[in-house]
C-alpha atoms as a PDB file:
ATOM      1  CA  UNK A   1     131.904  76.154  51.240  1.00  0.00           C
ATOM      2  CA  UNK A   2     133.046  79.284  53.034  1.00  0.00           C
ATOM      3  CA  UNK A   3     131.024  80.769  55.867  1.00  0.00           C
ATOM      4  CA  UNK A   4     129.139  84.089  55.532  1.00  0.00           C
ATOM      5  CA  UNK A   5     131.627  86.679  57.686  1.00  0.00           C
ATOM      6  CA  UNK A   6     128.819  87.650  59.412  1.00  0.00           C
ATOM      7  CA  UNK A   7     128.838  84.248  61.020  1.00  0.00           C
ATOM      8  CA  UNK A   8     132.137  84.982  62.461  1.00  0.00           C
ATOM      9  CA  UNK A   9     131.375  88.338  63.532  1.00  0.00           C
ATOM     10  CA  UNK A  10     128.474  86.641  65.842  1.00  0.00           C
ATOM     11  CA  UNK A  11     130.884  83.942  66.866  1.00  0.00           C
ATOM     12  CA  UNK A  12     133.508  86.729  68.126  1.00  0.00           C
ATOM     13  CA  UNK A  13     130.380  88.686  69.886  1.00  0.00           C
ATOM     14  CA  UNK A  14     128.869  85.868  71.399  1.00  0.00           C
ATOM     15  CA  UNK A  15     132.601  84.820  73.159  1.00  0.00           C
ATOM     16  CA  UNK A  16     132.916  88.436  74.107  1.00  0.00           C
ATOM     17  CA  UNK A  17     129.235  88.791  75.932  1.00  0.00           C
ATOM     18  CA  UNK A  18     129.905  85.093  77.508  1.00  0.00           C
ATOM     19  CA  UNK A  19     133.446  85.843  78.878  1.00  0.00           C
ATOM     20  CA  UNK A  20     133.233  89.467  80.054  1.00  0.00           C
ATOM     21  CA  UNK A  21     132.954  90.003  84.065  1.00  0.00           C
ATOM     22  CA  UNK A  22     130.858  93.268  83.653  1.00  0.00           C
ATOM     23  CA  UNK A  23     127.964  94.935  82.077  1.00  0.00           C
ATOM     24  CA  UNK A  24     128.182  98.455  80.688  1.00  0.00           C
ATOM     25  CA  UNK A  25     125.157 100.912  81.807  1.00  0.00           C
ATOM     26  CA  UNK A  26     124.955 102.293  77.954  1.00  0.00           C
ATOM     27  CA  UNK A  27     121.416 101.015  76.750  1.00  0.00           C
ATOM     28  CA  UNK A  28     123.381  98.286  74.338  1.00  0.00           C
ATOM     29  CA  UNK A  29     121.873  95.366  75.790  1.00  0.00           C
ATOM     30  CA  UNK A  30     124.373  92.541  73.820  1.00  0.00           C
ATOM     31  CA  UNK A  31     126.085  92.165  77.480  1.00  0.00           C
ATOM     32  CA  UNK A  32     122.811  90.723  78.691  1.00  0.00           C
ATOM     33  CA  UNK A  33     122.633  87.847  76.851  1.00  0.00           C
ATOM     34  CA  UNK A  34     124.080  85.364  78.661  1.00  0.00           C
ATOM     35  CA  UNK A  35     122.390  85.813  82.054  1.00  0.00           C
ATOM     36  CA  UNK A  36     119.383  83.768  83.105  1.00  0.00           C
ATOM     37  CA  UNK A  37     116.339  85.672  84.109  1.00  0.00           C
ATOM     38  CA  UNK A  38     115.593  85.486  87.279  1.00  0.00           C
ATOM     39  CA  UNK A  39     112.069  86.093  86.551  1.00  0.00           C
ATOM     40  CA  UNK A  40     109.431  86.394  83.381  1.00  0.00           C
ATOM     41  CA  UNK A  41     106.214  87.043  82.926  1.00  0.00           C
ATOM     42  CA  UNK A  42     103.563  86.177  80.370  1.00  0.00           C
ATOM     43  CA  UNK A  43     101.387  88.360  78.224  1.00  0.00           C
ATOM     44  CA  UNK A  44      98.498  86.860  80.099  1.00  0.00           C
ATOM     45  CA  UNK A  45     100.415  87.873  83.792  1.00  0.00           C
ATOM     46  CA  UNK A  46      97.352  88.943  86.395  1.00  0.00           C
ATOM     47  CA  UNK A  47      99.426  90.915  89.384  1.00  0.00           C
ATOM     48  CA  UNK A  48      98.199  89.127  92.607  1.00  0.00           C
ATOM     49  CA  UNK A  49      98.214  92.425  94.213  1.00  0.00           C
ATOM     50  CA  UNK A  50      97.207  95.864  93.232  1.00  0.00           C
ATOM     51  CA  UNK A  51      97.032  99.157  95.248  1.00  0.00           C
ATOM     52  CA  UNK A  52      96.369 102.758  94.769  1.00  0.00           C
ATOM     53  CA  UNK A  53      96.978 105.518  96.901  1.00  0.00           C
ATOM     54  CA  UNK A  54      96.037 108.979  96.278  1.00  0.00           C
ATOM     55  CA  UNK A  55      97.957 111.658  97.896  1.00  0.00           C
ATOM     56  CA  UNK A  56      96.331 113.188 101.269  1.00  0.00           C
ATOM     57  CA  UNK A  57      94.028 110.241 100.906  1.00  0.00           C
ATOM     58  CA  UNK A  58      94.216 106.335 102.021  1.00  0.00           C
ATOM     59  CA  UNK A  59      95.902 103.093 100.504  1.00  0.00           C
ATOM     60  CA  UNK A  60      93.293 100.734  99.031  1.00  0.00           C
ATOM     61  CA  UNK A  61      93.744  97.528  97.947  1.00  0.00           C
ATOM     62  CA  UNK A  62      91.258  97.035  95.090  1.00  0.00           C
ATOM     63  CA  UNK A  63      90.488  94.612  91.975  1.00  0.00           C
ATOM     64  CA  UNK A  64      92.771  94.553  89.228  1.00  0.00           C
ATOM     65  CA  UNK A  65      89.775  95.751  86.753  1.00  0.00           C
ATOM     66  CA  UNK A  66      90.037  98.450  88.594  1.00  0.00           C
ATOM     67  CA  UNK A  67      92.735  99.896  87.493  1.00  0.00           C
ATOM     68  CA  UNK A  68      93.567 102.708  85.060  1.00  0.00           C
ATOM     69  CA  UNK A  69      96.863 102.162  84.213  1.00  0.00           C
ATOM     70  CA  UNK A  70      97.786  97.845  84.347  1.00  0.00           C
ATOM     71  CA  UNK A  71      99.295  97.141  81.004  1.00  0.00           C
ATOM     72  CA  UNK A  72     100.232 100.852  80.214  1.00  0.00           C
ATOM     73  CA  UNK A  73     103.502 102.765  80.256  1.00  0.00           C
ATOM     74  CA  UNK A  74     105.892  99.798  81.118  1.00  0.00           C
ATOM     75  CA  UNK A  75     103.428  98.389  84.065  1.00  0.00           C
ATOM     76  CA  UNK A  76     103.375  95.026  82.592  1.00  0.00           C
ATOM     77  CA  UNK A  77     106.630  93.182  83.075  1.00  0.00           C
ATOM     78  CA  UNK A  78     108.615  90.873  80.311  1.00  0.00           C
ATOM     79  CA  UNK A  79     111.696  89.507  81.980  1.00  0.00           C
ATOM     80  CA  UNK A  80     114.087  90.384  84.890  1.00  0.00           C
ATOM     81  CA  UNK A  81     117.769  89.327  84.999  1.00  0.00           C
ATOM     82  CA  UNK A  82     120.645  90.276  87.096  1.00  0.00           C
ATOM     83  CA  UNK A  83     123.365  89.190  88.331  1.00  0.00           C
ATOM     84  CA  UNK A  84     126.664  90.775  90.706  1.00  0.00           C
ATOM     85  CA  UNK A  85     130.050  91.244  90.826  1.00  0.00           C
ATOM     86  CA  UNK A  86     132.123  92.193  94.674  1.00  0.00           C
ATOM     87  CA  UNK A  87     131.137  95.888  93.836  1.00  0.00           C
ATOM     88  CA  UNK A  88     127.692  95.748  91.765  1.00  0.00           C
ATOM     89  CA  UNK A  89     124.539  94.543  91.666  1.00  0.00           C
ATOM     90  CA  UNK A  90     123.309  94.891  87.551  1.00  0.00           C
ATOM     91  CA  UNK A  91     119.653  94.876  86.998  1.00  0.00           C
ATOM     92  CA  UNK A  92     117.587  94.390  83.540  1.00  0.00           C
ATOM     93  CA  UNK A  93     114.178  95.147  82.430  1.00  0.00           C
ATOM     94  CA  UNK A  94     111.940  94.284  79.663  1.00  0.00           C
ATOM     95  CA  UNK A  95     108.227  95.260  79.093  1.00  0.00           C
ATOM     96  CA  UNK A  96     105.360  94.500  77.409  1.00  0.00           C
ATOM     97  CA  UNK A  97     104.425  98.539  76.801  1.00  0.00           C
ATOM     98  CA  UNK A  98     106.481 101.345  76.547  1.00  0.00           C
ATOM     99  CA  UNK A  99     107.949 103.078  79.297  1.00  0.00           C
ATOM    100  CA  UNK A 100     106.262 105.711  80.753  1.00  0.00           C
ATOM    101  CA  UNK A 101     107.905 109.100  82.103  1.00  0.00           C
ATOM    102  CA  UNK A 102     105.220 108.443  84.871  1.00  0.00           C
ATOM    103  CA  UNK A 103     106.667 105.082  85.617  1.00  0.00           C
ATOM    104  CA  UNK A 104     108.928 103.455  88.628  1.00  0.00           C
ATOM    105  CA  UNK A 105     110.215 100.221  89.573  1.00  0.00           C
ATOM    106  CA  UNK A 106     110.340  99.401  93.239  1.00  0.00           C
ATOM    107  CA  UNK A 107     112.382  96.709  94.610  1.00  0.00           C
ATOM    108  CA  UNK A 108     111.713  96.317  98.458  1.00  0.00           C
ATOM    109  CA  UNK A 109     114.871  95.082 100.613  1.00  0.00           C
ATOM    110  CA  UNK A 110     113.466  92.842 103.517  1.00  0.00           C
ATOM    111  CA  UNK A 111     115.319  90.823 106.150  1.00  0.00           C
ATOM    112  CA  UNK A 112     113.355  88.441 108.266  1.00  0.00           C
ATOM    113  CA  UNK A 113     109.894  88.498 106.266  1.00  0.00           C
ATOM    114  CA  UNK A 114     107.933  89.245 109.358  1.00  0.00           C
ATOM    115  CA  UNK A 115     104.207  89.750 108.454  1.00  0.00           C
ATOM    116  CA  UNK A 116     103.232  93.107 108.738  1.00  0.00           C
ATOM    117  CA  UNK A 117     106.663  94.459 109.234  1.00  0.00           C
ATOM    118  CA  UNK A 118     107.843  97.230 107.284  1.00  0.00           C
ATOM    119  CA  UNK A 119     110.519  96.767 105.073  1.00  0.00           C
ATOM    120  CA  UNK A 120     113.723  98.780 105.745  1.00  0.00           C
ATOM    121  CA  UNK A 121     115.199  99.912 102.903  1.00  0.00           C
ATOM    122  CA  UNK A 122     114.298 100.237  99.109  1.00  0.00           C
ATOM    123  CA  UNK A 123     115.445 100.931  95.881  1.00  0.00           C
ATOM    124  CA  UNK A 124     113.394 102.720  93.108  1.00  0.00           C
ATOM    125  CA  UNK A 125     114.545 102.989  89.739  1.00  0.00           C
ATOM    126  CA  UNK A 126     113.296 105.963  88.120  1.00  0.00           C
ATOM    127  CA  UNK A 127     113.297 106.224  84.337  1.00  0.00           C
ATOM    128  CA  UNK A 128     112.523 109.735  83.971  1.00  0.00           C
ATOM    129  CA  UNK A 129     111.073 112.597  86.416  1.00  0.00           C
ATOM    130  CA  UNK A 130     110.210 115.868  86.293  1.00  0.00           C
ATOM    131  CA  UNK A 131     113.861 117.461  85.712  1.00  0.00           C
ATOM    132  CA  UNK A 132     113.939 114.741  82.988  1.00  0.00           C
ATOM    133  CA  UNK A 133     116.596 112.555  84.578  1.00  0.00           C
ATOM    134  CA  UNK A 134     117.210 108.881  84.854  1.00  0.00           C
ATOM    135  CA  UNK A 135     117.482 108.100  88.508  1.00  0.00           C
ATOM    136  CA  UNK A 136     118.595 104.840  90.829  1.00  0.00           C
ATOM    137  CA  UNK A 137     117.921 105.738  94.142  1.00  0.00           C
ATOM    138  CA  UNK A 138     118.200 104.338  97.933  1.00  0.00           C
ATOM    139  CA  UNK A 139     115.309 104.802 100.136  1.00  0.00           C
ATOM    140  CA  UNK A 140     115.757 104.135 104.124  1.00  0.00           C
ATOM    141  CA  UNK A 141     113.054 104.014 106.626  1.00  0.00           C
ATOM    142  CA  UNK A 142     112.876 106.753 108.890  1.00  0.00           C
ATOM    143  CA  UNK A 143     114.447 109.220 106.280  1.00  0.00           C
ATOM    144  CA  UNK A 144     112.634 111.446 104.222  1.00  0.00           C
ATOM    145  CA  UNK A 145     115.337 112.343 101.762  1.00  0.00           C
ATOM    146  CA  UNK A 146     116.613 109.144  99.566  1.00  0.00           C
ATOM    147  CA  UNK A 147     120.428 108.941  98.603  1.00  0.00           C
ATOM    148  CA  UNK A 148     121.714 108.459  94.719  1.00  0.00           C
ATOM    149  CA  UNK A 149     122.036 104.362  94.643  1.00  0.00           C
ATOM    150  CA  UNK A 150     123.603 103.933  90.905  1.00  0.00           C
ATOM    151  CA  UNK A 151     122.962 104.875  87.240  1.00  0.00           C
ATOM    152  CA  UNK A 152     120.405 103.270  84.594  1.00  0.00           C
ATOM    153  CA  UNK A 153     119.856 103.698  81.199  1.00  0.00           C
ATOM    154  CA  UNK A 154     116.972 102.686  79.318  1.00  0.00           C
ATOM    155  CA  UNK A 155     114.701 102.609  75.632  1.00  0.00           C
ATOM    156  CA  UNK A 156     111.283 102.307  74.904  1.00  0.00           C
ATOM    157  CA  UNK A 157     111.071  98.460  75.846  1.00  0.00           C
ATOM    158  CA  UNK A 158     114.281  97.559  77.906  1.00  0.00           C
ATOM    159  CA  UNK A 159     116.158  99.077  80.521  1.00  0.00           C
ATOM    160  CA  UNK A 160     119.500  97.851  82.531  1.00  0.00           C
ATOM    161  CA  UNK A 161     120.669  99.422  85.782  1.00  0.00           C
ATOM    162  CA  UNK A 162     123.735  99.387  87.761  1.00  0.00           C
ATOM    163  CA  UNK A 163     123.012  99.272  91.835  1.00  0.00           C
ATOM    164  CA  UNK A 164     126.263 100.014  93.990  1.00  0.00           C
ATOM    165  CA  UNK A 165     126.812  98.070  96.978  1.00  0.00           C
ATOM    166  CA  UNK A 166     128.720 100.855  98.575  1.00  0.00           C
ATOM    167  CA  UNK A 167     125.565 102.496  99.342  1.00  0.00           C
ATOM    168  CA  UNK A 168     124.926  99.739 102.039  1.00  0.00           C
ATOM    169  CA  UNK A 169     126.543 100.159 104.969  1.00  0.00           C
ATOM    170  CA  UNK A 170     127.848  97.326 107.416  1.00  0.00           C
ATOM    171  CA  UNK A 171     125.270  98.226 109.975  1.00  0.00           C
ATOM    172  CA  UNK A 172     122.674  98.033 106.833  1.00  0.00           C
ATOM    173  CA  UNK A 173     123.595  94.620 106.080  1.00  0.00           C
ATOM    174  CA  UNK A 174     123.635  93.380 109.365  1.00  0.00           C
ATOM    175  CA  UNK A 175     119.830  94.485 109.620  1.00  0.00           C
ATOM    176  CA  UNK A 176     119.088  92.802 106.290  1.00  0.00           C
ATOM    177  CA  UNK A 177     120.221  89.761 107.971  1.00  0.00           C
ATOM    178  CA  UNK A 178     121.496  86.279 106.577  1.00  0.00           C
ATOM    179  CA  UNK A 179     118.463  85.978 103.916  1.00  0.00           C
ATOM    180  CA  UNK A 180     117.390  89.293 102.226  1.00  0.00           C
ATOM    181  CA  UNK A 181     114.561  89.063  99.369  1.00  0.00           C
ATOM    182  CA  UNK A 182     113.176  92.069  97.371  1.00  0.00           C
ATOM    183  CA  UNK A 183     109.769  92.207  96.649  1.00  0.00           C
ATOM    184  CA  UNK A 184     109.283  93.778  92.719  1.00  0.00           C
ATOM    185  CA  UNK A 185     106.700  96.329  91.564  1.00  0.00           C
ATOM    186  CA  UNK A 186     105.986  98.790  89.234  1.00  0.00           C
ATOM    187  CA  UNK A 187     104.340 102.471  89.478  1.00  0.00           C
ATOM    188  CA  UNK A 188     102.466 104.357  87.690  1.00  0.00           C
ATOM    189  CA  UNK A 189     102.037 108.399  88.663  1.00  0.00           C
ATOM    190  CA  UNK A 190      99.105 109.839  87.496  1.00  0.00           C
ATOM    191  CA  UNK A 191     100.065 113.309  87.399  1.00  0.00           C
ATOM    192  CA  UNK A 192      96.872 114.812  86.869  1.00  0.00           C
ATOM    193  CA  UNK A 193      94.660 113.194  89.331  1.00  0.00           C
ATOM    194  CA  UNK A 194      97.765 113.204  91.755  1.00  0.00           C
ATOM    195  CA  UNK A 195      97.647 108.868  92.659  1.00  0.00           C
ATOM    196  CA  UNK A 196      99.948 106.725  92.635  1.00  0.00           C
ATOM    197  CA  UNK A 197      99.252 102.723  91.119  1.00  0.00           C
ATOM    198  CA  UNK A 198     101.395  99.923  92.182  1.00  0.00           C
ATOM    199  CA  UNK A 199     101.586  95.938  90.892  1.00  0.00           C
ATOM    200  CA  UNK A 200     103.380  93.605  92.865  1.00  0.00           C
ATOM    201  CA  UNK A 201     104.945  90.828  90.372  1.00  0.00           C
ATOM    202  CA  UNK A 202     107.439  88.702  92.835  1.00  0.00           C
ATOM    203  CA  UNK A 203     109.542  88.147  94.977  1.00  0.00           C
ATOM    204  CA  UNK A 204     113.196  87.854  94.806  1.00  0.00           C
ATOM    205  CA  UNK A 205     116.115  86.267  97.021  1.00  0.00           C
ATOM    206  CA  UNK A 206     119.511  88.074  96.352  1.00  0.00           C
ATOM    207  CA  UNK A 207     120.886  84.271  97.139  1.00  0.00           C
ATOM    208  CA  UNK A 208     119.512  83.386  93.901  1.00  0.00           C
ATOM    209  CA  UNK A 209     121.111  86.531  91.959  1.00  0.00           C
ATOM    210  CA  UNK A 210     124.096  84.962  89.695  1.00  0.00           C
ATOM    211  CA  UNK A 211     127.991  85.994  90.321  1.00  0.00           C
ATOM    212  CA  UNK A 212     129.360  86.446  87.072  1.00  0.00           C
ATOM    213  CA  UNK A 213     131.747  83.855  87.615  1.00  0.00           C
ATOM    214  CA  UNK A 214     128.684  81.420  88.073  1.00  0.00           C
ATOM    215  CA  UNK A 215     127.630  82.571  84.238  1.00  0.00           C
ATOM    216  CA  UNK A 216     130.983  82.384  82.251  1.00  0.00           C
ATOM    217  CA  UNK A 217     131.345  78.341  83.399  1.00  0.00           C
END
């Protein structure tokens, strides 16, 4: 009995994924397949921590049921994977709505997890803005300008992003220290009323982000 060629087409694509050292920023997410998630979330996810901060006004910390915007425009969060190669770290997102124009994803770079300490640097992925342009960008303390960090492309439900590691320089890593963690979000901007909505969802140790010579074994 032969096999359907199909079959063999999958075969070929599957190898191809598996064995590649790379993934390609060009919302084709086939290149994803064979890296673990490093995190997921259920349909019935509660975010242990929700703010909102309006602008000229103060940062609350308030009850989830009182939000506007939890489980709208890509606030709700699916699955996270990445992994790294020497000059790349590759980041992928999947949600449980559709991605919002209004919508960013905060990953906040901490050292030593002090309590109370402000985290140095952070990235915020930025699927569309007002000059209607995908953005990955670097964020220091002390700085009020942030610095282009990578490139991302994304659909309704999934997006994948490329972080460079250039952007870090020696002295950065040195204040990141032996055991840096990002701490996930999303954001929602409500343009109108001019506040800002934020979900934490986890927290993440770049020791536990995958090489991609660690995935093709």
């Amino acid at each position: 009995m032969q096999r359907p060629w199909f079959i063999f087409v999958f075969i070929i694509l599957s190898i191809s994924v598996y064995s590649q050292n790379t993934i390609t920023i060009d919302n084709l997410y086939n290149d994803w397949e064979a890296v673990p998630a490093v995190a997921s979330f259920s349909s019935i996810f509660v975010s242990p921590s929700f703010t909102r901060e309006s602008l000229g006004n103060d940062f609350e910390t308030l009850s989830l049921k009182d939000s506007r915007f939890w489980q709208q425009g890509g606030t709700q969060l699916n699955e996270v994977k990445a992994v790294a190669d020497e000059e790349n770290v590759y980041i992928f997102i999947s949600t449980q709505s559709a991605i919002s124009a209004n919508l960013s994803y905060f990953f906040y770079l901490r050292g030593e997890r002090r309590k109370g300490e402000e985290n140095p640097f952070t990235i915020e992925i930025i699927p569309e803005h007002s000059l209607d342009q995908a953005q990955v960008i670097l964020w220091q303390r002390d700085r009020r300008l942030p610095e282009s960090a990578g490139k991302l492309s994304f659909s309704s439900f999934f997006l994948e992003a490329r972080i460079s590691k250039q952007v870090f320089s020696p002295e950065m890593i040195r204040e990141l220290g032996s055991n840096p963690s990002v701490d996930l979000t999303t954001c929602y901007f409500d343009k109108q009323n001019s506040l800002y909505e934020e979900f934490f969802f986890t927290t993440i140790y770049l020791k536990d982000i995958p090489q991609f010579a660690e995935i093709r074994r």
